[in-house]
N, C-alpha and C. Protein backbone atom coordinates (compact mmCIF):
# COMPACT_ATOMS: atom_id res chain seq x y z
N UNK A 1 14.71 12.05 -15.79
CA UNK A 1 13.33 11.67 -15.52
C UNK A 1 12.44 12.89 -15.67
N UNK A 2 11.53 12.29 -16.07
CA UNK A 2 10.58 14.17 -16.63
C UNK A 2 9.16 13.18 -16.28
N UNK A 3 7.92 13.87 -16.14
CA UNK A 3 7.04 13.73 -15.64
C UNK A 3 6.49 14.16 -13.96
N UNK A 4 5.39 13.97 -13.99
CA UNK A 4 5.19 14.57 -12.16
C UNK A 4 3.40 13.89 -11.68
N UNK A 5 3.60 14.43 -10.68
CA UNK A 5 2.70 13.19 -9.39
C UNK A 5 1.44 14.40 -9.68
N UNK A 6 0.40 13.99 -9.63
CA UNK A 6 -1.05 14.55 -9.48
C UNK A 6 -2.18 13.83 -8.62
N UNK A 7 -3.47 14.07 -8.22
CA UNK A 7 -4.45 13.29 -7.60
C UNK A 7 -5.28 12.92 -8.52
N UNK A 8 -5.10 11.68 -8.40
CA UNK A 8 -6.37 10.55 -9.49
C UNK A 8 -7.54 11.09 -9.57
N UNK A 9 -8.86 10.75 -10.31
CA UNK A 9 -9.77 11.23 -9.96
C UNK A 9 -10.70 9.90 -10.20
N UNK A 10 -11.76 10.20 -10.36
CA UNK A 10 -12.72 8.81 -10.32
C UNK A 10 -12.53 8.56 -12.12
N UNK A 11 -12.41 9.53 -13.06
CA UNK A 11 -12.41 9.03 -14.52
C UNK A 11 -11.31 8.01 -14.70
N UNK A 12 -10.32 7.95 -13.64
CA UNK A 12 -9.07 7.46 -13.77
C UNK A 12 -9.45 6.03 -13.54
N UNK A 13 -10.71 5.36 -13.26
CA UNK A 13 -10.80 3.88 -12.24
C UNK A 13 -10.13 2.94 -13.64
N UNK A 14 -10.45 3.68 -14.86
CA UNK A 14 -10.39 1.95 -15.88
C UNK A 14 -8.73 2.02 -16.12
N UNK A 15 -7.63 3.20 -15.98
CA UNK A 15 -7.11 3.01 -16.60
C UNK A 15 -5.75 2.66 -15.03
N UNK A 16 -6.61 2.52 -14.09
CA UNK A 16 -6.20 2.08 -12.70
C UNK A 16 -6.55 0.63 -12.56
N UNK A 17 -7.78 0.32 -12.62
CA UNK A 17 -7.81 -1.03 -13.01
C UNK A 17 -7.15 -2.04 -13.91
N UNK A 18 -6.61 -1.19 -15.41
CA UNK A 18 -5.81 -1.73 -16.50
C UNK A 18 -4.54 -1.75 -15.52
N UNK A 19 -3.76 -0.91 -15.65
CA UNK A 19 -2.75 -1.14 -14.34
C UNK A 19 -2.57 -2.11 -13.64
N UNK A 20 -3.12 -2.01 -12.84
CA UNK A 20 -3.62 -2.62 -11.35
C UNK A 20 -3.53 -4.52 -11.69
N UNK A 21 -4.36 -4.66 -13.30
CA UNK A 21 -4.63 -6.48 -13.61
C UNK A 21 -3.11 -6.98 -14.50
N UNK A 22 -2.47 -5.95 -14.81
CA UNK A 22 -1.18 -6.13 -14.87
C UNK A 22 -0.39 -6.41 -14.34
N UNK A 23 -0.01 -5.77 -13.14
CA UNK A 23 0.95 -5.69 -12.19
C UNK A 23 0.76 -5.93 -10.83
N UNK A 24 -0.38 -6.27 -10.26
CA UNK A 24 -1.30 -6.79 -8.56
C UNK A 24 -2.29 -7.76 -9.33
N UNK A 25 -3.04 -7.93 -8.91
CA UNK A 25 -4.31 -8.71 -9.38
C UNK A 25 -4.97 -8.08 -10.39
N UNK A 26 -5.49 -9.31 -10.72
CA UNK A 26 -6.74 -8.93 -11.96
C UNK A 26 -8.22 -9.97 -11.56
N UNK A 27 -9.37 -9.30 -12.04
CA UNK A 27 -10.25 -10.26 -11.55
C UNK A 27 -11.63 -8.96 -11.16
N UNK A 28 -12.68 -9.80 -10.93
CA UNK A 28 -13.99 -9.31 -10.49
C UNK A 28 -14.53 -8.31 -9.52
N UNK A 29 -13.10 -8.56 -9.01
CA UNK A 29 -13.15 -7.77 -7.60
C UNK A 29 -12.40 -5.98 -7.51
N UNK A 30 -11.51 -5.91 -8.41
CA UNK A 30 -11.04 -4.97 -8.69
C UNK A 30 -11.88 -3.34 -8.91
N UNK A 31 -12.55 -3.40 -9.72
CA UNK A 31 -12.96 -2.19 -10.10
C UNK A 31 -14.25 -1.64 -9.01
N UNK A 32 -15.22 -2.69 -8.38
CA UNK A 32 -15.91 -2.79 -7.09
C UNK A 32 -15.46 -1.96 -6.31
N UNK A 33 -14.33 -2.49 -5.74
CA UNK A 33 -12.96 -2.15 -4.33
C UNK A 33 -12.26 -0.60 -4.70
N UNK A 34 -12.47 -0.15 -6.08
CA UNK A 34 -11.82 1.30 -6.62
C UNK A 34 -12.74 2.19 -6.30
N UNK A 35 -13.86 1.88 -7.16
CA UNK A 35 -14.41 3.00 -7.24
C UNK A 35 -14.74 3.86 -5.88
N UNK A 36 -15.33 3.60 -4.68
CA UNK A 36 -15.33 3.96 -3.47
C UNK A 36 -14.36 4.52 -3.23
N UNK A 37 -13.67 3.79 -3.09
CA UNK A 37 -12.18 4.48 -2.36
C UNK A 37 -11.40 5.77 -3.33
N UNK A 38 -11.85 5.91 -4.75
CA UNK A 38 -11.64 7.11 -5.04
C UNK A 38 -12.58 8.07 -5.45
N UNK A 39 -13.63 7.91 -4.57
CA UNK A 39 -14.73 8.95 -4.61
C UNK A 39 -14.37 9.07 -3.07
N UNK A 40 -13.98 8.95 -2.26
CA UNK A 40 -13.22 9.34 -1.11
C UNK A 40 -12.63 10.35 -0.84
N UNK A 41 -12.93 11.17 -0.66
CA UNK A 41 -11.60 12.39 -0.24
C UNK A 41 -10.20 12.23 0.67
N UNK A 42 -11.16 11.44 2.04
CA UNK A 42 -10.14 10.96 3.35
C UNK A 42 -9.04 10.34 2.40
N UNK A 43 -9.37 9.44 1.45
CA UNK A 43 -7.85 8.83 1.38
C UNK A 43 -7.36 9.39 0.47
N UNK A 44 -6.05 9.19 -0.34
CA UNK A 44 -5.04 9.52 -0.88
C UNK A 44 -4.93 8.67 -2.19
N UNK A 45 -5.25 9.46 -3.18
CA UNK A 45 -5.08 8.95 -4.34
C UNK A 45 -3.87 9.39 -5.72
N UNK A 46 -2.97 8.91 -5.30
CA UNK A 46 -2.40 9.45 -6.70
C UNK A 46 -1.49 8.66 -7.86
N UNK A 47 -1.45 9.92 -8.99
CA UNK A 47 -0.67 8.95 -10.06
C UNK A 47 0.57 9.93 -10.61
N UNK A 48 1.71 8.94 -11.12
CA UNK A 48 2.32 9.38 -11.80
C UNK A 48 2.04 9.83 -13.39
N UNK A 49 2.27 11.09 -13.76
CA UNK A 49 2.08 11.10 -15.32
C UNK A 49 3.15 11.57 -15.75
N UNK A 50 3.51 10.89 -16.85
CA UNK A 50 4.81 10.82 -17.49
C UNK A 50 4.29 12.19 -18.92
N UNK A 51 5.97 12.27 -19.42
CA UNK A 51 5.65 14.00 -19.78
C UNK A 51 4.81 13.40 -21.13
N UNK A 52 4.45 12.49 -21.71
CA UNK A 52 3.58 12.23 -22.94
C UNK A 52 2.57 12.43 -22.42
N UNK A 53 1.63 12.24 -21.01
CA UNK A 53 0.71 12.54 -20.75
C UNK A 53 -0.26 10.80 -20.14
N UNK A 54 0.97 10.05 -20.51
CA UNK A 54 0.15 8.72 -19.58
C UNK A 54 0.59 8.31 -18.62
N UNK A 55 -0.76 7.84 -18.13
CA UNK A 55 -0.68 7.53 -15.99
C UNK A 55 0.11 6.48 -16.51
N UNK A 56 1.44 6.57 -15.67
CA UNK A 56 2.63 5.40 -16.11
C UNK A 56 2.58 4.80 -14.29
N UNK A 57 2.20 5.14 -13.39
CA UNK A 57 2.15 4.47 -12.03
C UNK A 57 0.87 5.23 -11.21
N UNK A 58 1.14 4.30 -9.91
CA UNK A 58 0.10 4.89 -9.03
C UNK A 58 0.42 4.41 -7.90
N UNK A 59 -0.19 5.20 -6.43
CA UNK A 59 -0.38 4.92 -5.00
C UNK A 59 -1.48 5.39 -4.31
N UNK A 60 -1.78 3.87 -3.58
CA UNK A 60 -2.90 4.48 -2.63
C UNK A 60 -3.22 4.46 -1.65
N UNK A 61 -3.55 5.26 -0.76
CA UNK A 61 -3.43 5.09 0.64
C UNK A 61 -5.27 5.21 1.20
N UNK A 62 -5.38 4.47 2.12
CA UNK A 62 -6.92 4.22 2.50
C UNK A 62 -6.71 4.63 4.25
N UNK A 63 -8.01 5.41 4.46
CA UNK A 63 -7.67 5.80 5.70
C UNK A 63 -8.35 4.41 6.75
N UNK A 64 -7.35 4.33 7.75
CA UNK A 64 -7.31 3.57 8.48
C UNK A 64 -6.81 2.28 8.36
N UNK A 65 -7.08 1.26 9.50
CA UNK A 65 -6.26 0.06 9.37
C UNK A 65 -6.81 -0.86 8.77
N UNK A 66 -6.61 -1.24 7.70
CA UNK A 66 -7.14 -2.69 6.92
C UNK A 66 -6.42 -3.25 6.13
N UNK A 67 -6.55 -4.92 5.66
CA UNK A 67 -5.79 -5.46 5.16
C UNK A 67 -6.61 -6.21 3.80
N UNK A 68 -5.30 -6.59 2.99
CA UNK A 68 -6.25 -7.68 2.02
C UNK A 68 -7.14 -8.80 2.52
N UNK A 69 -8.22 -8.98 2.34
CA UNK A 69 -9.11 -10.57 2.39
C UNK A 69 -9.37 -10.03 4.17
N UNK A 70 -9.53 -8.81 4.51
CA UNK A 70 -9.82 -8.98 5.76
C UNK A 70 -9.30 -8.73 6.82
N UNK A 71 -8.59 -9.93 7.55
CA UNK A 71 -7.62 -10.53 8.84
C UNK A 71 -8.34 -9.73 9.52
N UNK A 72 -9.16 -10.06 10.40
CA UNK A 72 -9.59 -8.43 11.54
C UNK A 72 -8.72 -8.97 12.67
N UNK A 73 -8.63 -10.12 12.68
CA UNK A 73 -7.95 -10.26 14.01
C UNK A 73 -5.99 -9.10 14.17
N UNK A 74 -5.38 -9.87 13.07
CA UNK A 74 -4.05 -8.59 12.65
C UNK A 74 -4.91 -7.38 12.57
N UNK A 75 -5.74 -6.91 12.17
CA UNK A 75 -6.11 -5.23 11.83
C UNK A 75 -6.61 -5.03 13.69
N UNK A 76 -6.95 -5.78 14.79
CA UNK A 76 -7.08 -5.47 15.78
C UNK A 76 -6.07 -5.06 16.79
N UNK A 77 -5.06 -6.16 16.56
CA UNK A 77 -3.99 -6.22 16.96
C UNK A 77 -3.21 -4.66 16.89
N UNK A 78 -3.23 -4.39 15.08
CA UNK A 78 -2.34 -3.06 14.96
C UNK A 78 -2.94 -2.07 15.71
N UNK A 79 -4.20 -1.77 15.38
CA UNK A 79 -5.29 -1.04 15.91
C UNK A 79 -4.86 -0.57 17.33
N UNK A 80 -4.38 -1.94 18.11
CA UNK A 80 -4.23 -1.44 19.18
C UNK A 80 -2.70 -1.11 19.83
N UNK A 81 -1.88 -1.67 18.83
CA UNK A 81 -0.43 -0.64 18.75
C UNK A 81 -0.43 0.86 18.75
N UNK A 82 -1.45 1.44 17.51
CA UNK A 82 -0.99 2.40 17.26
C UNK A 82 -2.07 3.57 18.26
N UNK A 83 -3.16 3.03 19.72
CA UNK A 83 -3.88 3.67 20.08
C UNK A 83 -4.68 4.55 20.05
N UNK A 84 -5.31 3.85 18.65
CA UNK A 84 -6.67 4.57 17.96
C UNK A 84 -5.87 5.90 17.09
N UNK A 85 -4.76 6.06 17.05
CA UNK A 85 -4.24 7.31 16.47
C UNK A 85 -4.70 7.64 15.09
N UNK A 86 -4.87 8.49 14.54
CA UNK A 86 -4.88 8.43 13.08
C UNK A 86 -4.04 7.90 12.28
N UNK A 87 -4.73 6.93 11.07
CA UNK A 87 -3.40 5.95 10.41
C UNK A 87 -4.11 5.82 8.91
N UNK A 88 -3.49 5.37 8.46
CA UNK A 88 -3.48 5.23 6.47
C UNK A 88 -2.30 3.65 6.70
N UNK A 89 -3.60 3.04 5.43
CA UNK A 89 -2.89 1.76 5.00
C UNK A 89 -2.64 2.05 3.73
N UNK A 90 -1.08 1.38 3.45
CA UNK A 90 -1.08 1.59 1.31
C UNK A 90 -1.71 0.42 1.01
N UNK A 91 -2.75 1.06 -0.08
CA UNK A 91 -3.84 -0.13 -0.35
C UNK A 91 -3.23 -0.68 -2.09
N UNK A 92 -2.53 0.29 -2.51
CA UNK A 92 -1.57 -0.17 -3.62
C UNK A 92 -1.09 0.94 -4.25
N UNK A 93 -0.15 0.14 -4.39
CA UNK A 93 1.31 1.07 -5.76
C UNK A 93 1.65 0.44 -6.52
N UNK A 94 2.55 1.03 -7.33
CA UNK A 94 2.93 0.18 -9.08
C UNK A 94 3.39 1.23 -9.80
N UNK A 95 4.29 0.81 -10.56
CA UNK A 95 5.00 2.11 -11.44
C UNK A 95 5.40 0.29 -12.82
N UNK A 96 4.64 1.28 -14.10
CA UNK A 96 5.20 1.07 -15.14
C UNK A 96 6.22 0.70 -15.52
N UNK A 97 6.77 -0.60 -15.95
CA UNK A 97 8.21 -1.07 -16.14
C UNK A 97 9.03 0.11 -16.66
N UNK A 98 8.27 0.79 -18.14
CA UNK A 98 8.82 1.66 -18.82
C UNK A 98 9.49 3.15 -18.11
N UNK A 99 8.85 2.87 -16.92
CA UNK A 99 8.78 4.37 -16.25
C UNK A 99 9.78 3.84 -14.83
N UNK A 100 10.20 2.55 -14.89
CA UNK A 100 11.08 2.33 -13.62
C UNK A 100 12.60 2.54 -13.74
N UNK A 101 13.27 3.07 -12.49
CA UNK A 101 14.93 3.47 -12.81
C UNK A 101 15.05 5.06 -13.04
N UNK A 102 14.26 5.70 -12.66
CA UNK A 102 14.45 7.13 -13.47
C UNK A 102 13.77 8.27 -12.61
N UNK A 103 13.19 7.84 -11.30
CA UNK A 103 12.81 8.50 -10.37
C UNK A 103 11.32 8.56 -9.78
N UNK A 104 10.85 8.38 -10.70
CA UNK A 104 9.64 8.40 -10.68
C UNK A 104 8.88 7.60 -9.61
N UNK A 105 9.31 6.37 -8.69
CA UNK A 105 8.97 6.03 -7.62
C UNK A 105 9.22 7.10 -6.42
N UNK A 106 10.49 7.64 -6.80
CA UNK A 106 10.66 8.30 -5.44
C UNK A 106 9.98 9.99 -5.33
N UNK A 107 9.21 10.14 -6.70
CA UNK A 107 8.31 11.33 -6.67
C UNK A 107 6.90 10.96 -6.33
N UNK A 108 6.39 9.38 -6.62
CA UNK A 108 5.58 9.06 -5.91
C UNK A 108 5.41 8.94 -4.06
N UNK A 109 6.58 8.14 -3.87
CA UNK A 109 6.40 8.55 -2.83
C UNK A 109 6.74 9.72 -1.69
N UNK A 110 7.63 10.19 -2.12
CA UNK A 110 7.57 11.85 -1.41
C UNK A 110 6.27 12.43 -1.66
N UNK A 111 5.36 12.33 -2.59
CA UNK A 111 4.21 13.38 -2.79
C UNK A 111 3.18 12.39 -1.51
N UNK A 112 3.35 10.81 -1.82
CA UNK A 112 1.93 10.11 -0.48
C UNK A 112 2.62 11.02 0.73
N UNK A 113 3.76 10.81 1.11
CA UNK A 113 3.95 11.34 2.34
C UNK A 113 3.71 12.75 3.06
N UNK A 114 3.86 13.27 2.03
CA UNK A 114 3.33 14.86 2.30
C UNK A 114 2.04 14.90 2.35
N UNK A 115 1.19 14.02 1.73
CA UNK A 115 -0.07 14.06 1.81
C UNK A 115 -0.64 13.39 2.93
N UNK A 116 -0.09 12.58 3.54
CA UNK A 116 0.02 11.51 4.59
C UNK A 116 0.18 12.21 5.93
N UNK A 117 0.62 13.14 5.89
CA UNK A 117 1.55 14.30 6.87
C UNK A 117 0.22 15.74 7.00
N UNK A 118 0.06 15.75 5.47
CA UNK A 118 -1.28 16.97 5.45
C UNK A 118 -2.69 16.76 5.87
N UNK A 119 -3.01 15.04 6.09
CA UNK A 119 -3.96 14.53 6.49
C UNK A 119 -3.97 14.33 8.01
N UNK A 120 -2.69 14.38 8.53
CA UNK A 120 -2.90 14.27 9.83
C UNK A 120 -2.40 12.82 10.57
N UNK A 121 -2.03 11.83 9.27
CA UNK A 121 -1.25 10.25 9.04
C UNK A 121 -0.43 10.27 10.75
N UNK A 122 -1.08 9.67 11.80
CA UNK A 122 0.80 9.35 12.43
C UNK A 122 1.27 8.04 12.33
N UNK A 123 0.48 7.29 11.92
CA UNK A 123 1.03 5.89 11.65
C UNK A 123 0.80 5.71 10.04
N UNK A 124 1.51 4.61 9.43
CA UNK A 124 1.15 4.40 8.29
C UNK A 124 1.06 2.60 8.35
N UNK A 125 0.34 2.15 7.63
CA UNK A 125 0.79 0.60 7.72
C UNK A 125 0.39 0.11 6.20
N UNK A 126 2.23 -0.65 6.20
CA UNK A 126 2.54 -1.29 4.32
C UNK A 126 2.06 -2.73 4.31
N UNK A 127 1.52 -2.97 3.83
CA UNK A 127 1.15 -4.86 3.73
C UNK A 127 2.15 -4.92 2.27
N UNK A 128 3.34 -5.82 2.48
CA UNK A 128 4.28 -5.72 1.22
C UNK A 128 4.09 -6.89 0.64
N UNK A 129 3.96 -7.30 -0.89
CA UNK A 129 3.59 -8.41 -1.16
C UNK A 129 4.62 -9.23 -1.26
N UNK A 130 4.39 -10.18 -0.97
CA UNK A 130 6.08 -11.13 -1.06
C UNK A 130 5.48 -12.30 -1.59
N UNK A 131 6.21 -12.42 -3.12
CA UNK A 131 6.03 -13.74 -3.68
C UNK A 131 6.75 -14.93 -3.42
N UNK A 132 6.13 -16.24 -4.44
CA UNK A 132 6.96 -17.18 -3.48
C UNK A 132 8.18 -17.62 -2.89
N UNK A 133 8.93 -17.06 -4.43
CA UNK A 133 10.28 -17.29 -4.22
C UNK A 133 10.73 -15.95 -3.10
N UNK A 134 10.37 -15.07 -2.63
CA UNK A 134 10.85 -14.29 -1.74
C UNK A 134 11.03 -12.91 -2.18
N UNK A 135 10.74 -12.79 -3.43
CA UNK A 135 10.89 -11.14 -4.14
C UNK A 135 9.74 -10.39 -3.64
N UNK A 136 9.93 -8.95 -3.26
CA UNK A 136 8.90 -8.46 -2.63
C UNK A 136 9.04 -6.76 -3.60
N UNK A 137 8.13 -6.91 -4.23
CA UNK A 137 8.09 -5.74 -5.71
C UNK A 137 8.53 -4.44 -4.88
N UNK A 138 7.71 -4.36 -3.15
CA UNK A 138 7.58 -2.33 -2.53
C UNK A 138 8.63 -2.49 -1.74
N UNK A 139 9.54 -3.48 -1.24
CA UNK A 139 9.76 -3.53 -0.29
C UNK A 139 10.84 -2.04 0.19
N UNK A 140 11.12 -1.41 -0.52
CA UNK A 140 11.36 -0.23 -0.26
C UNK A 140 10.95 1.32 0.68
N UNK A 141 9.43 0.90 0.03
CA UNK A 141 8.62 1.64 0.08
C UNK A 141 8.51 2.88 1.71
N UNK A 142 8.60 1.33 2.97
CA UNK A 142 8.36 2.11 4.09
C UNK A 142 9.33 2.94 4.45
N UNK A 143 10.85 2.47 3.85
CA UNK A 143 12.16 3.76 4.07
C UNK A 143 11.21 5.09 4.11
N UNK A 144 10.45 5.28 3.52
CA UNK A 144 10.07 6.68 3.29
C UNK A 144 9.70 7.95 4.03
N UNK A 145 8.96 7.09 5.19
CA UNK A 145 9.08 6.99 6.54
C UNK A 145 9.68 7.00 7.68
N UNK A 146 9.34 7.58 8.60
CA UNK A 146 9.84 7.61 9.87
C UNK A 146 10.36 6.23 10.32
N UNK A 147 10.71 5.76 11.70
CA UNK A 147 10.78 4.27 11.99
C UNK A 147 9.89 3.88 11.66
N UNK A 148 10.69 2.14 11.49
CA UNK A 148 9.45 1.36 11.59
C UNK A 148 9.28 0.02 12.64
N UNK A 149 8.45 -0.30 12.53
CA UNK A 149 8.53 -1.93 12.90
C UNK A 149 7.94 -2.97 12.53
N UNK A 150 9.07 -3.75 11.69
CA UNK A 150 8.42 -5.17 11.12
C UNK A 150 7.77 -5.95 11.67
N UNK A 151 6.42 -6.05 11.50
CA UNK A 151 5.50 -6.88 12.32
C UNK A 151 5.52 -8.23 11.90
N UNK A 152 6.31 -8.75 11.05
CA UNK A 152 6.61 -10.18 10.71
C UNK A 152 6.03 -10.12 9.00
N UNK A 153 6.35 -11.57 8.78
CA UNK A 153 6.11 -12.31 7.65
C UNK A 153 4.73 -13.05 7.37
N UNK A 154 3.58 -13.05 7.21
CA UNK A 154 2.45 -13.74 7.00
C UNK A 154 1.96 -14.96 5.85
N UNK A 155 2.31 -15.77 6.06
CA UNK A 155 2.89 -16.32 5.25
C UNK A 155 1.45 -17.19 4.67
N UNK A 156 1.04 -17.27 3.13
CA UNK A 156 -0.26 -17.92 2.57
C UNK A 156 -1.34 -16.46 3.02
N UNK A 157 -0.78 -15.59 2.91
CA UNK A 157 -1.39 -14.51 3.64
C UNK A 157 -3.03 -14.32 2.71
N UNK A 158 -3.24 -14.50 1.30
CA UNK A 158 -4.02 -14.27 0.22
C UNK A 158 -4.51 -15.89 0.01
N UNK A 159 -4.66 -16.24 1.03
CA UNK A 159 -5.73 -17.65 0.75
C UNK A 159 -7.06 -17.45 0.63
N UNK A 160 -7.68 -18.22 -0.53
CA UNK A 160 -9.16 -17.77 -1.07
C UNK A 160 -9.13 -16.12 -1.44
N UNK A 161 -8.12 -15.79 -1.62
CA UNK A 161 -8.02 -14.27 -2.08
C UNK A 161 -9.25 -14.26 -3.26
N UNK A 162 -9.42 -15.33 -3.95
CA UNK A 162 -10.22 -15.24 -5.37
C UNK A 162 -11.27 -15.30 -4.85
N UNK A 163 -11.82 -15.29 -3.55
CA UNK A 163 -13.21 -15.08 -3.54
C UNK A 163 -13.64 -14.08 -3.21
N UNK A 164 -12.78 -13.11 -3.02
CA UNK A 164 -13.38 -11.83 -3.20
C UNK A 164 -12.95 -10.98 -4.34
N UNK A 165 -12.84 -12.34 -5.57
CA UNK A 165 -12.75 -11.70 -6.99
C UNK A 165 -10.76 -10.89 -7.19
N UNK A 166 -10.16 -11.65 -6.81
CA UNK A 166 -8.80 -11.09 -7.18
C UNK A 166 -8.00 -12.18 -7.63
N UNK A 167 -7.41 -12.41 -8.40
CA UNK A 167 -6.31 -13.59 -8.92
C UNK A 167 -5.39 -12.81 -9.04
N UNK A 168 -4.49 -13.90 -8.74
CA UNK A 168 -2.93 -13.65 -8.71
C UNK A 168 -2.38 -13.83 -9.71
N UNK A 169 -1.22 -13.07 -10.57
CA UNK A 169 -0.71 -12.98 -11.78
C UNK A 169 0.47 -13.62 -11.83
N UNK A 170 1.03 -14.26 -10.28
CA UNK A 170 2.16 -15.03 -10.50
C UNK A 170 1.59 -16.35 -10.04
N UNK A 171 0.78 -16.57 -9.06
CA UNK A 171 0.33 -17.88 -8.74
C UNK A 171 -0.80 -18.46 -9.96
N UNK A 172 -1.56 -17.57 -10.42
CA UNK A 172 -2.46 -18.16 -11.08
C UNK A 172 -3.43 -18.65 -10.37
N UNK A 173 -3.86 -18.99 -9.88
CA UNK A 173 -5.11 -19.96 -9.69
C UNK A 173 -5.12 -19.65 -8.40
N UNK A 174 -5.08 -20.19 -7.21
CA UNK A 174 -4.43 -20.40 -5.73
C UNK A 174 -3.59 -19.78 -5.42
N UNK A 175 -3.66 -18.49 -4.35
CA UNK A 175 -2.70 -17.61 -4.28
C UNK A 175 -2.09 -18.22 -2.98
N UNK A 176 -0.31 -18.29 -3.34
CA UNK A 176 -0.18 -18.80 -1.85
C UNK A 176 1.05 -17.58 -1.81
N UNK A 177 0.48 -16.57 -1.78
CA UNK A 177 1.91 -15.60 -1.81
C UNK A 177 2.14 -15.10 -0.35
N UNK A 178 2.80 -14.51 0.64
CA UNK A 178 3.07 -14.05 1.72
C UNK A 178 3.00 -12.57 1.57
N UNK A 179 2.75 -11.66 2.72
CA UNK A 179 3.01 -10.70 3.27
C UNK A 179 3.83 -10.02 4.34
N UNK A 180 4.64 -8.90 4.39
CA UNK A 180 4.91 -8.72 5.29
C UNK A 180 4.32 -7.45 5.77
N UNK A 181 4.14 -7.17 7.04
CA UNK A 181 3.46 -5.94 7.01
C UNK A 181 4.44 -5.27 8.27
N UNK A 182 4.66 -3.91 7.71
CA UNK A 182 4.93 -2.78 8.40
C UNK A 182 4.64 -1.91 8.98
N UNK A 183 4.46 -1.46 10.18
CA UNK A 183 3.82 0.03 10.58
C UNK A 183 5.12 1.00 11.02
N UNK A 184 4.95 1.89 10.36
CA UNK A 184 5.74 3.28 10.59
C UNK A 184 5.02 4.53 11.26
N UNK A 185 5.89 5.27 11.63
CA UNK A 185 5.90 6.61 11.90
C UNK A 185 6.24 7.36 11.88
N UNK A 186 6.16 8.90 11.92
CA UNK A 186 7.22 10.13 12.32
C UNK A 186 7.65 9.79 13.88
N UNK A 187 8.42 8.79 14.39
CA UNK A 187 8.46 8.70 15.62
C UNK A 187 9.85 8.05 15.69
N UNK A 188 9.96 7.54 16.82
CA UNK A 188 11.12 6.62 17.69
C UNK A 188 10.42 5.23 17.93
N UNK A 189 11.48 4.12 17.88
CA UNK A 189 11.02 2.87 18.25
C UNK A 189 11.49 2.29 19.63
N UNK A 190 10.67 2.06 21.00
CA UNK A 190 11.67 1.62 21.81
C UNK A 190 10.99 0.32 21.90
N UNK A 191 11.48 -0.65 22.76
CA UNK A 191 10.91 -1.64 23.56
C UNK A 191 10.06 -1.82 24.87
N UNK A 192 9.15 -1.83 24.73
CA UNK A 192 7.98 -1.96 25.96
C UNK A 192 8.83 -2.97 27.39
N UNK A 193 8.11 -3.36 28.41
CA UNK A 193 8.78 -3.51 29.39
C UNK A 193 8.18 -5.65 28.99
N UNK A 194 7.93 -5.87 27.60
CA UNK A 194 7.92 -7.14 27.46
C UNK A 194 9.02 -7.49 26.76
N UNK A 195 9.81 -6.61 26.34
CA UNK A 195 10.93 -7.01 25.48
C UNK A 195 10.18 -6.74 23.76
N UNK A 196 8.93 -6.27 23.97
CA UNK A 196 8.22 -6.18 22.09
C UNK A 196 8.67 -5.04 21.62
N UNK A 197 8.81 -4.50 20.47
CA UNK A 197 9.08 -3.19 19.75
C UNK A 197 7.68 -2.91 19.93
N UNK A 198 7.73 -1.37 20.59
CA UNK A 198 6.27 -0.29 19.36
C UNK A 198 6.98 0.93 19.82
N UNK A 199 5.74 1.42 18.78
CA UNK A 199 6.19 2.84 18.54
C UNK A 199 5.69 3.68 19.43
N UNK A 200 6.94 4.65 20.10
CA UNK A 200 6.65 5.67 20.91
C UNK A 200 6.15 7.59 20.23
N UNK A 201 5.27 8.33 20.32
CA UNK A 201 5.05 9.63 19.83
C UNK A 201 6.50 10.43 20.40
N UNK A 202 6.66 10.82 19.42
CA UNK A 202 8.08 12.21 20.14
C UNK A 202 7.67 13.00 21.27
């Protein structure tokens, strides 16, 4: 595997967006929802470039807790797991078919985490996409990480997703795909005195 991880910059939005309507959604809403977030410093932007010199993947991390299409009620909930601590959501990743099998995910994510770690990250939270039949493209992803704890399955999680301009590339039309979402840490997981998992600071 040859190539290496760098920070996106804002020239990068079209060929993040090309990406992005490939492999996550495509639609109206896309390039809107980029540009901000990588004129951002707070969050974490990066890409893989392969040794020819093209962005063959990417990851992104957005500071604080938020989810697709919203949910404030789940983003309150975590909010108040992780006690206002400093946290980063992955707002998306994707690696190039051509560029998968050969390492290059796992140089992506060792570089978010260090960056995740240099920002001051103690929680992280993955919203993993899980299609219908049950394949979930990141589900890897939070290993990367400290513990975690599976906060469940959300299931129709991207309903009316298209109205804030995103279509789904496996549903087509009506997204009825699920989520699962994760929050991690550099930490330990115990059980509270309800019998619930959260996460304890070392």
């Amino acid at each position: 595997m040859s190539g290496h991880v760098e920070p996106m910059t804002p020239d990068d939005i079209f060929t993040l967006v090309e990406l992005h309507s490939v492999y996550l959604n495509y639609g109206s809403g896309i390039m809107p929802h980029f540009v901000p977030v990588l004129e951002d410093t707070e969050n974490i932007c990066l890409k893989y470039v392969a040794r020819n010199g093209e962005m063959g993947g990417l990851i992104v991390y957005v500071k604080g807790i938020s989810l697709s299409g919203g949910h404030p009620e789940i983003c309150r909930r975590i909010t108040e797991m992780t006690g206002g601590a400093p946290a980063y959501t992955c707002d998306a990743v994707l690696l190039d078919r051509k560029y998968r099998g050969g390492g290059a995910s796992s140089l992506l994510y060792g570089r978010a985490r260090e960056e995740l770690l240099r920002k001051g990250a103690e929680y992280v939270l993955h919203e993993l996409w899980v299609w219908p039949d049950g394949t979930t493209p990141a589900r890897r992803l939070p290993e990367t990480f400290g513990e975690t704890v599976d906060l469940g399955l959300f299931r129709n999680f991207y309903r009316n997703f298209d109205h804030y301009g995103y279509l789904c590339p496996i549903c087509k039309g009506k997204c009825v795909c699920s989520a699962r979402l994760c929050l991690s840490r550099c930490g330990r997981v115990r059980e509270n005195e309800h019998g619930k998992k959260e996460l304890k600071k070392n």
